[in-house]
PDB file of N, CA and C in Angstrom:
ATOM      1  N   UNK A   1     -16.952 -18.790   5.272  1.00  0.00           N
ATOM      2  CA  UNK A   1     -16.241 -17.777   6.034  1.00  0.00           C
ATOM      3  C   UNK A   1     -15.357 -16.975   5.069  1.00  0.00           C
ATOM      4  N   UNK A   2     -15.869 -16.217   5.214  1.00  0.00           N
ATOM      5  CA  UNK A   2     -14.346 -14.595   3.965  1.00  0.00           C
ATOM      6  C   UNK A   2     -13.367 -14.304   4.810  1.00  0.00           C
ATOM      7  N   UNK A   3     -12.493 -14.560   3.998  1.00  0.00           N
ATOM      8  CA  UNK A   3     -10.658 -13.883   4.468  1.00  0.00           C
ATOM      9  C   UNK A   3     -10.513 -12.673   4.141  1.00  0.00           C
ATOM     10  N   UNK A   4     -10.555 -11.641   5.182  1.00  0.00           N
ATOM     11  CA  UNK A   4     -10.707 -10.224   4.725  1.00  0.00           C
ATOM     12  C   UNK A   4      -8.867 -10.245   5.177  1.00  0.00           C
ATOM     13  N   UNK A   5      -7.690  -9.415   3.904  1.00  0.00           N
ATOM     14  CA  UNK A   5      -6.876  -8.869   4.080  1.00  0.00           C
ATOM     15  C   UNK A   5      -6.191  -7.478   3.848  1.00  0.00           C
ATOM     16  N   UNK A   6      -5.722  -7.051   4.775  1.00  0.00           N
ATOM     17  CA  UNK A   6      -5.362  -5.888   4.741  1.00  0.00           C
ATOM     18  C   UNK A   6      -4.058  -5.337   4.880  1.00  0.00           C
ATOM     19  N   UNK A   7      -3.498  -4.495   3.977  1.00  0.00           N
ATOM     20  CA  UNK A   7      -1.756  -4.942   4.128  1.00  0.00           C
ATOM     21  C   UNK A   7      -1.517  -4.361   5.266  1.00  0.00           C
ATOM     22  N   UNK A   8      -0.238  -4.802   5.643  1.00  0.00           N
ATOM     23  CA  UNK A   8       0.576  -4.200   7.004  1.00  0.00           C
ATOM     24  C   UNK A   8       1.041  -2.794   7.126  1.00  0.00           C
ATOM     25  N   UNK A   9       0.545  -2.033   7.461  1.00  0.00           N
ATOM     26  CA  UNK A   9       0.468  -0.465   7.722  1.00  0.00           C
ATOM     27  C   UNK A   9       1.989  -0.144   7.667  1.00  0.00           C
ATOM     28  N   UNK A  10       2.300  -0.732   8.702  1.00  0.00           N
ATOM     29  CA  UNK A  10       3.917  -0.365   9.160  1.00  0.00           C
ATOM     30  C   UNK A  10       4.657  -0.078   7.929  1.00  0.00           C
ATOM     31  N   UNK A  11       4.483  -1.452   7.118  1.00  0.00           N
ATOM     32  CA  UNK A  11       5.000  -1.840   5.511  1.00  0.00           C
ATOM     33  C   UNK A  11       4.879  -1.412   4.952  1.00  0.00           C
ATOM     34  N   UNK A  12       3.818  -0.815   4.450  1.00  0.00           N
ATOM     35  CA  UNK A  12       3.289  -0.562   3.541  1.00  0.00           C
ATOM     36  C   UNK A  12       3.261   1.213   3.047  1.00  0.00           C
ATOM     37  N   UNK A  13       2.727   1.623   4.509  1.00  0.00           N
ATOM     38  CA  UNK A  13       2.840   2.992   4.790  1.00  0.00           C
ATOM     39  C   UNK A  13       4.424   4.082   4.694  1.00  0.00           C
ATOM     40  N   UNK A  14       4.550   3.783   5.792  1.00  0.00           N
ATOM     41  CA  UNK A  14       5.743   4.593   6.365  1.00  0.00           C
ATOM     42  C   UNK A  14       7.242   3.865   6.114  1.00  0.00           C
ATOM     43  N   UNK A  15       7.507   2.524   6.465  1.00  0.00           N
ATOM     44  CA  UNK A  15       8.472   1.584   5.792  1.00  0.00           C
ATOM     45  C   UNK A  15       8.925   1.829   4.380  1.00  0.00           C
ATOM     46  N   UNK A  16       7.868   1.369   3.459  1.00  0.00           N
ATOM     47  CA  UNK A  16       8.314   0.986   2.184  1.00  0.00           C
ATOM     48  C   UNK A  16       8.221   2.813   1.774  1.00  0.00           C
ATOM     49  N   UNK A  17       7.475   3.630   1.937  1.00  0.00           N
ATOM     50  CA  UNK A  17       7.388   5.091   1.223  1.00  0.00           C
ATOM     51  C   UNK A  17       9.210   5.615   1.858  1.00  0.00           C
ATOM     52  N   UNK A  18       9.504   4.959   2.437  1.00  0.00           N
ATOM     53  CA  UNK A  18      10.083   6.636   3.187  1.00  0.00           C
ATOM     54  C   UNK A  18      11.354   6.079   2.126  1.00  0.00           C
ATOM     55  N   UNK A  19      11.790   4.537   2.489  1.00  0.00           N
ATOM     56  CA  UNK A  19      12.721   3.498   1.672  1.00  0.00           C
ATOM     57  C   UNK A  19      12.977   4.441   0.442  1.00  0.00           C
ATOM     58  N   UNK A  20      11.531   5.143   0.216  1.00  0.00           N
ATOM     59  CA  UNK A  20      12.061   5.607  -1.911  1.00  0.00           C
ATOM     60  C   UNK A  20      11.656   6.852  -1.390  1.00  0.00           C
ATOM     61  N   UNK A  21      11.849   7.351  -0.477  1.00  0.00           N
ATOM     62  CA  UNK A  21      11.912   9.209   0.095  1.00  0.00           C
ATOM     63  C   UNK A  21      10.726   9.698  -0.502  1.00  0.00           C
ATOM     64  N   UNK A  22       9.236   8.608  -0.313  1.00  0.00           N
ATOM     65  CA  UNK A  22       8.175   9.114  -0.955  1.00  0.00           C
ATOM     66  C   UNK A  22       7.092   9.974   0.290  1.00  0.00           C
ATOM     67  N   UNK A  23       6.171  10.703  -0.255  1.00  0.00           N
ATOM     68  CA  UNK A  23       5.038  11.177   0.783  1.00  0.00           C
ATOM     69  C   UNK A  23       4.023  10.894  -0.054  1.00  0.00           C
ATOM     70  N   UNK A  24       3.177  10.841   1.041  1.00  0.00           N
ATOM     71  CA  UNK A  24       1.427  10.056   0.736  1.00  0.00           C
ATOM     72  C   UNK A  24       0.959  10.595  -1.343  1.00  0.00           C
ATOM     73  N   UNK A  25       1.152  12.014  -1.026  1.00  0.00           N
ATOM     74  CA  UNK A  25       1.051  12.872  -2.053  1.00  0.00           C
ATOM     75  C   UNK A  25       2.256  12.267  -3.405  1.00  0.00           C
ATOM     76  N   UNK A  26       3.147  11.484  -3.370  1.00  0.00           N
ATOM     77  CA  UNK A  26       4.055  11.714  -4.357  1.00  0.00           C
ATOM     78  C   UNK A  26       3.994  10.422  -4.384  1.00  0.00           C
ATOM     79  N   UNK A  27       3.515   9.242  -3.612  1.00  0.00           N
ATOM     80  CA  UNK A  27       3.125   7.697  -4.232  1.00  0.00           C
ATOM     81  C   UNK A  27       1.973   7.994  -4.779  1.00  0.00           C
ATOM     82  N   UNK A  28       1.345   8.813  -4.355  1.00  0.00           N
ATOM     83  CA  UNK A  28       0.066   9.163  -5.127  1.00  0.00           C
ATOM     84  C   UNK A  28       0.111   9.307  -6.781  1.00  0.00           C
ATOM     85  N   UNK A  29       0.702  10.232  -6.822  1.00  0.00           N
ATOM     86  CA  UNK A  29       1.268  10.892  -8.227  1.00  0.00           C
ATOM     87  C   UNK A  29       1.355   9.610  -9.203  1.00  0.00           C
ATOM     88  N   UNK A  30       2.566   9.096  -8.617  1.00  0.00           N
ATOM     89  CA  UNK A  30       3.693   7.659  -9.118  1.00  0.00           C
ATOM     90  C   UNK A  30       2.202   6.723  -9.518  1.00  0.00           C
ATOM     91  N   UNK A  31       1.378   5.929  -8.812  1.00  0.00           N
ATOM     92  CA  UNK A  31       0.937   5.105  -8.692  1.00  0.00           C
ATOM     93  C   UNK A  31      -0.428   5.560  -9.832  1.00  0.00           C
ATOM     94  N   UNK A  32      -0.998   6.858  -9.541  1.00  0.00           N
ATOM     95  CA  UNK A  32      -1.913   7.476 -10.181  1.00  0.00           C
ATOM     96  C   UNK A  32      -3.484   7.215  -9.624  1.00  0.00           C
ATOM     97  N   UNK A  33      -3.426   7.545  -8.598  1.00  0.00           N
ATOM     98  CA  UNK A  33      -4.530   7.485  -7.402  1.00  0.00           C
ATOM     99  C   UNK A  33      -4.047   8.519  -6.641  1.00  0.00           C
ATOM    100  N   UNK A  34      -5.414   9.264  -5.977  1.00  0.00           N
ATOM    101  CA  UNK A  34      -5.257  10.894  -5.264  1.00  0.00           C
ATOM    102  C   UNK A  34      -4.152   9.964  -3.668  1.00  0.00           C
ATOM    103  N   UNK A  35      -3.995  11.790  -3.300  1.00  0.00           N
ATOM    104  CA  UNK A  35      -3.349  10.996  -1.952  1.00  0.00           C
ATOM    105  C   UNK A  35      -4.661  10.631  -0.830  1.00  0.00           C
ATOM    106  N   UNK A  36      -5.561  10.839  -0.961  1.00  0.00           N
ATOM    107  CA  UNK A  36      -6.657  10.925  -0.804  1.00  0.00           C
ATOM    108  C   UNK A  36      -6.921   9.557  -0.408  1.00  0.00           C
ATOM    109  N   UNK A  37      -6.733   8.632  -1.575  1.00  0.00           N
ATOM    110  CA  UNK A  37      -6.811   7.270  -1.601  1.00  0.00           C
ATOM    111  C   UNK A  37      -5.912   6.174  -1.226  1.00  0.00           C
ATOM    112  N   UNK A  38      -4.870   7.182  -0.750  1.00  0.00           N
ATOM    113  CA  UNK A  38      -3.587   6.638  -0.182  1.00  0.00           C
ATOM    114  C   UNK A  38      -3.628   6.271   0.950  1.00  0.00           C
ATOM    115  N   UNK A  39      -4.214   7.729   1.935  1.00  0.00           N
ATOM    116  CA  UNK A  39      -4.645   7.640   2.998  1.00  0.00           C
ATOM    117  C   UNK A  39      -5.474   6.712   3.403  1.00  0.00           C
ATOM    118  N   UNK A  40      -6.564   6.635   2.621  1.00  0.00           N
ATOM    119  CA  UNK A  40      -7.109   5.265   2.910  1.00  0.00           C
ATOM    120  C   UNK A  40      -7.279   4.067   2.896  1.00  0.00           C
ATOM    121  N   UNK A  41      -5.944   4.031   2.078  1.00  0.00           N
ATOM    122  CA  UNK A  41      -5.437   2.669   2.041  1.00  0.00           C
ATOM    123  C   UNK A  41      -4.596   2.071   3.504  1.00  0.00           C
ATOM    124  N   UNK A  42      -3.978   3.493   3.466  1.00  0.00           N
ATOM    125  CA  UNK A  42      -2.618   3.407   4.945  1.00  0.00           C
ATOM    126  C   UNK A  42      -3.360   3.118   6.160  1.00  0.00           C
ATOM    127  N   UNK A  43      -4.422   3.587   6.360  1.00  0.00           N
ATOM    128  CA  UNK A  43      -5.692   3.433   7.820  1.00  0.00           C
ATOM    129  C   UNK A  43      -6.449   2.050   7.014  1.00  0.00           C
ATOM    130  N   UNK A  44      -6.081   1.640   6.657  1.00  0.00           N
ATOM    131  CA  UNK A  44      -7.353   0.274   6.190  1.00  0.00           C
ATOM    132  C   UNK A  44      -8.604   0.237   6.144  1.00  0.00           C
ATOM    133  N   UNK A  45      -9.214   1.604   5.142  1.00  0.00           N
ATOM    134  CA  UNK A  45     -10.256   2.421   4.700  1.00  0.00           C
ATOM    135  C   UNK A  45     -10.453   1.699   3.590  1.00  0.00           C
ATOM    136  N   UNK A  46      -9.844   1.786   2.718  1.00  0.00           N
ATOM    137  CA  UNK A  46     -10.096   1.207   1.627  1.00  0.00           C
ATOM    138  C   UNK A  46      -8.650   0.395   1.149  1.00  0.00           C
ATOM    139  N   UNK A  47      -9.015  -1.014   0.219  1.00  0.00           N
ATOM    140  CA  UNK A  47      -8.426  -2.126  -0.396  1.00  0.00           C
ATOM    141  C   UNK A  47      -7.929  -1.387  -1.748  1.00  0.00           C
ATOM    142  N   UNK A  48      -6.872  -1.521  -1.908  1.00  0.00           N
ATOM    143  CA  UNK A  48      -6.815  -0.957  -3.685  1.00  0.00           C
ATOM    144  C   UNK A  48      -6.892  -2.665  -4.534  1.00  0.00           C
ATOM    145  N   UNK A  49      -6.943  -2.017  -5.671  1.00  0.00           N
ATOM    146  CA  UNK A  49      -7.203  -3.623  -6.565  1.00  0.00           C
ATOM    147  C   UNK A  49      -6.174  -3.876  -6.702  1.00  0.00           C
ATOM    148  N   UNK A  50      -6.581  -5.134  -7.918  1.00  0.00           N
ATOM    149  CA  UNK A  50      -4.759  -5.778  -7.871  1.00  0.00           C
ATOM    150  C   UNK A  50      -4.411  -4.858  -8.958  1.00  0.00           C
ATOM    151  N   UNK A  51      -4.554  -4.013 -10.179  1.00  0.00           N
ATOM    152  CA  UNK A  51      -3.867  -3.225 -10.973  1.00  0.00           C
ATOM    153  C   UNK A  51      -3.257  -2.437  -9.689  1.00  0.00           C
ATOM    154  N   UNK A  52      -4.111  -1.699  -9.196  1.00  0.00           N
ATOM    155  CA  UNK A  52      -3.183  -0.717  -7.888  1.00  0.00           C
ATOM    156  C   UNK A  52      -2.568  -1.227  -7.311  1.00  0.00           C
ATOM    157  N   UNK A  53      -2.173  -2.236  -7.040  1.00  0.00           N
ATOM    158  CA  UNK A  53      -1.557  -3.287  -5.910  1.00  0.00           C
ATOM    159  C   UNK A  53      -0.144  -3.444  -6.704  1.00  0.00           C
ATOM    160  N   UNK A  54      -0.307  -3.823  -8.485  1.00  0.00           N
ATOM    161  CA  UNK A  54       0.835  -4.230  -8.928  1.00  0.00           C
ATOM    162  C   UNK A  54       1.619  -2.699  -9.385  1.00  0.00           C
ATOM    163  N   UNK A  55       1.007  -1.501  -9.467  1.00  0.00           N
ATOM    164  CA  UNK A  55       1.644  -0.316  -9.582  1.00  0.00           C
ATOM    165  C   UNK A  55       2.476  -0.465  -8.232  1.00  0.00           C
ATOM    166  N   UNK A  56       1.948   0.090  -7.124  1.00  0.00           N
ATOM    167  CA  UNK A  56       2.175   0.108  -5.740  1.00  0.00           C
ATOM    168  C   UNK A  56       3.587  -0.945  -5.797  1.00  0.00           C
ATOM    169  N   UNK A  57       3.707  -1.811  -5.708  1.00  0.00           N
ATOM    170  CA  UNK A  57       4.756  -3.130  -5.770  1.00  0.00           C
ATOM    171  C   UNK A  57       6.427  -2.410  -6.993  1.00  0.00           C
ATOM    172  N   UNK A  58       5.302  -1.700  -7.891  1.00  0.00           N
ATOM    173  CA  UNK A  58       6.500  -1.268  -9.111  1.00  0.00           C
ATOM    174  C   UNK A  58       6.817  -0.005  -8.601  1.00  0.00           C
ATOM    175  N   UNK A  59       5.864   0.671  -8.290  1.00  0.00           N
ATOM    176  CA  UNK A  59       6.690   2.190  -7.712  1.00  0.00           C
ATOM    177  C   UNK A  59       7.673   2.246  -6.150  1.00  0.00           C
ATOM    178  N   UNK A  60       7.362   1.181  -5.227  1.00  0.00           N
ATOM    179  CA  UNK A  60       7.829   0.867  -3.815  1.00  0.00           C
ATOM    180  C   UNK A  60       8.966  -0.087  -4.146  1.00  0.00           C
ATOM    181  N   UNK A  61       9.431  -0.324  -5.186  1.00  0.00           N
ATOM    182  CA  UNK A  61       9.920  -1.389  -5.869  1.00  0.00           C
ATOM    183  C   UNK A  61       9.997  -2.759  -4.303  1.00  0.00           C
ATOM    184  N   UNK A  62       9.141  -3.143  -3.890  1.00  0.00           N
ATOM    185  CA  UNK A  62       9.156  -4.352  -3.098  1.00  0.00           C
ATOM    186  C   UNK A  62       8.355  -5.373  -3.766  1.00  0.00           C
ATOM    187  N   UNK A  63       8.380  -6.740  -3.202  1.00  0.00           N
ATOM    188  CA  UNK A  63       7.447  -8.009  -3.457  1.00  0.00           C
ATOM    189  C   UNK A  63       6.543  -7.604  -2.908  1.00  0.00           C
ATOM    190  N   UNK A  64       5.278  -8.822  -3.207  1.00  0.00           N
ATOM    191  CA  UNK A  64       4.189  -9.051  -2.661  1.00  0.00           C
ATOM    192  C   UNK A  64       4.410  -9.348  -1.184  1.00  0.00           C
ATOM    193  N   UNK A  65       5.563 -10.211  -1.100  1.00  0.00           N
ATOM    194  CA  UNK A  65       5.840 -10.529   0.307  1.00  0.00           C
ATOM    195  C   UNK A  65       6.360  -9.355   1.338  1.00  0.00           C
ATOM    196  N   UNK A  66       6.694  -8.111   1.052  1.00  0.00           N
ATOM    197  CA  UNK A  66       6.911  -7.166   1.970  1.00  0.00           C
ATOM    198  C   UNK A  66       5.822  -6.484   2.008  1.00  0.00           C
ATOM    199  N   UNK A  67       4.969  -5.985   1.243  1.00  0.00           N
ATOM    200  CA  UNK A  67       3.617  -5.488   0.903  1.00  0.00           C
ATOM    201  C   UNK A  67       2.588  -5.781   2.025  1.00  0.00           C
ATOM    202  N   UNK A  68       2.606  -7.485   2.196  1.00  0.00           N
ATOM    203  CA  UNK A  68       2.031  -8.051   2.516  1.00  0.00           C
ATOM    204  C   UNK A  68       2.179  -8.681   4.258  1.00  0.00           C
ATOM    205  N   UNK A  69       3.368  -8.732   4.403  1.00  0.00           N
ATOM    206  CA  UNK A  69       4.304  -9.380   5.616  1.00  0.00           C
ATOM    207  C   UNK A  69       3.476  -8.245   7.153  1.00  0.00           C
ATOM    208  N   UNK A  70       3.357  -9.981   7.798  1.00  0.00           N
ATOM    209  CA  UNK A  70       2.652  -9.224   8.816  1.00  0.00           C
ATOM    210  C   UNK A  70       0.973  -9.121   8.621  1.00  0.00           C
ATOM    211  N   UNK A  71       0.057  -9.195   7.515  1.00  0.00           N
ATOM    212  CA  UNK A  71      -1.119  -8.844   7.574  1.00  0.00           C
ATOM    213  C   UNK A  71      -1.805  -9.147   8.280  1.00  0.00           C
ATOM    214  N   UNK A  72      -3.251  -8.639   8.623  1.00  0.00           N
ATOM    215  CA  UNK A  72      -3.871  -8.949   9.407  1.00  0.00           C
ATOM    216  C   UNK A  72      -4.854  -9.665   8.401  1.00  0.00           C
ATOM    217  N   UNK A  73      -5.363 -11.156   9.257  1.00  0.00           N
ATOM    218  CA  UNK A  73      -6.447 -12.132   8.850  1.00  0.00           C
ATOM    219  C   UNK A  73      -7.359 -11.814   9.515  1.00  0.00           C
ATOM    220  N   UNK A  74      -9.072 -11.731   9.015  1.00  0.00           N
ATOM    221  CA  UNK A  74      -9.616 -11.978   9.994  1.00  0.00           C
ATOM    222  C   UNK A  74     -11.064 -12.932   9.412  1.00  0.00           C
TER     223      UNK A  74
END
C-alpha cells in the first residue's frame, strides 16, 4: 500500500506566504520555480521534491512540522 502525502493547503499556501507578505509569484522567485508551479503545488497538482521542499522551509522560514501539519494520508 503507498502513502501518498500532500502538504496542508491552508499551511502551506495562504498561512505560511502571507506570514512573509509573499504572493504565489514572489515565493516563486525566492524558491526558484515558476509561479506556475506554485500553483500547483497549492491545489495538490503537483509534489515538489525534497531540494524544493527544503528551499520552501528556508524561504517560509517554518519547520517541516508546519509545512506539513494537518496533511492529508491516503
Amino acid at each position: 500500500m503507498a502513502l501518498i502525502v500532500t502538504l496542508n493547503r491552508r499551511a502551506s499556501s495562504a498561512a505560511l506566504r502571507a506570514r512573509r507578505d509573499l504572493t504565489q509569484e514572489g515565493l516563486a522567485e525566492k524558491v526558484g520555480v515558476s509561479a506556475r508551479y506554485i500553483q500547483n503545488v497549492e491545489a495538490g497538482d503537483n509534489f515538489p521534491s525534497l531540494p524544493t521542499l527544503v528551499r520552501l522551509c528556508a524561504v517560509l522560514r517554518c519547520d517541516w512540522n508546519e509545512l506539513f501539519a494537518g496533511c492529508d494520508k491516503d
